[in-house]
Protein backbone atom coordinates (compact mmCIF):
# COMPACT_ATOMS: atom_id res chain seq x y z
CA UNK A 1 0.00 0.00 0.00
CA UNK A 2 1.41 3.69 -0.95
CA UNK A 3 -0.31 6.83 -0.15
CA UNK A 4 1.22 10.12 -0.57
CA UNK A 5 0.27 12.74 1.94
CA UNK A 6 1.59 16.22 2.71
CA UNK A 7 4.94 15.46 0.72
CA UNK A 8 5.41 12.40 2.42
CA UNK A 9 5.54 8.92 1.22
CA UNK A 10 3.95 6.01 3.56
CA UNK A 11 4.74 2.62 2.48
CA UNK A 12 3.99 -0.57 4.09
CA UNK A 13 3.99 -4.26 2.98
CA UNK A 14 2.17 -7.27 3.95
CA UNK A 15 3.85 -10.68 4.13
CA UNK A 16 1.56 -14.21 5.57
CA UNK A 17 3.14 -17.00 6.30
CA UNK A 18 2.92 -19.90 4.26
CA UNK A 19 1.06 -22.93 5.41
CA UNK A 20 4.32 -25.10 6.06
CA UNK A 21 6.36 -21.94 7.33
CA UNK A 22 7.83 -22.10 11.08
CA UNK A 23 8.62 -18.78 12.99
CA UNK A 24 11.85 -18.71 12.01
CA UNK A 25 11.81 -18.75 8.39
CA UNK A 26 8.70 -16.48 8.41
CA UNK A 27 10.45 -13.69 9.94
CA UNK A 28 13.83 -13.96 7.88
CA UNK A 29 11.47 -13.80 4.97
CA UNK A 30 9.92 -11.11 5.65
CA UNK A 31 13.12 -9.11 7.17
CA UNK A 32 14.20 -10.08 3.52
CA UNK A 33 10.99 -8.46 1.96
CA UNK A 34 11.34 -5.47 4.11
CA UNK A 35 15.01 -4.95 2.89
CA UNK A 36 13.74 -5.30 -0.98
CA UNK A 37 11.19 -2.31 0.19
CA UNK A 38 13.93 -0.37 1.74
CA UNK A 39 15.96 -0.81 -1.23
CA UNK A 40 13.33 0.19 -3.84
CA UNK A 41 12.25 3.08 -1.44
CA UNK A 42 15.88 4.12 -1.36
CA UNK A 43 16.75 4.01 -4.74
CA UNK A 44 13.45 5.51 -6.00
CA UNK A 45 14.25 8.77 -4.11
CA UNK A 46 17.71 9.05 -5.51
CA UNK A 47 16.27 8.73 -8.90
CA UNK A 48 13.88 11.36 -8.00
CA UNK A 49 16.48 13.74 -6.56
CA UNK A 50 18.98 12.68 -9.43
CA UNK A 51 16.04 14.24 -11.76
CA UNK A 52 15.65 17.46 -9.92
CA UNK A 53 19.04 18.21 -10.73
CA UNK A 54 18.56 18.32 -14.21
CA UNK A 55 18.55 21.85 -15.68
């Protein structure tokens, strides 16, 4: 889910376990999908910024 309000950008994710999934792997799984966010998030906003340079 993304909204955009007052020039900030809320993003969440939503990760359920899978049927056969303990605790363990269901949390490094979704550390690891939180990460990918980060990463997108991250590199999203240097694109943006790398754009606003441009005369």
């Amino acid at each position: 889910m993304v909204g955009h309000r007052a020039g900030l950008l809320e993003v969440s994710i939503r990760v359920k376990p899978n049927d056969d999934e303990d605790l363990e792997t269901f949390t490094a799984r979704v550390e690891r999908e939180q990460r990918k966010l980060e990463d997108a998030v991250r590199e999203r906003a240097l694109t943006a910024l790398a754009a606003a340079e441009q005369p």
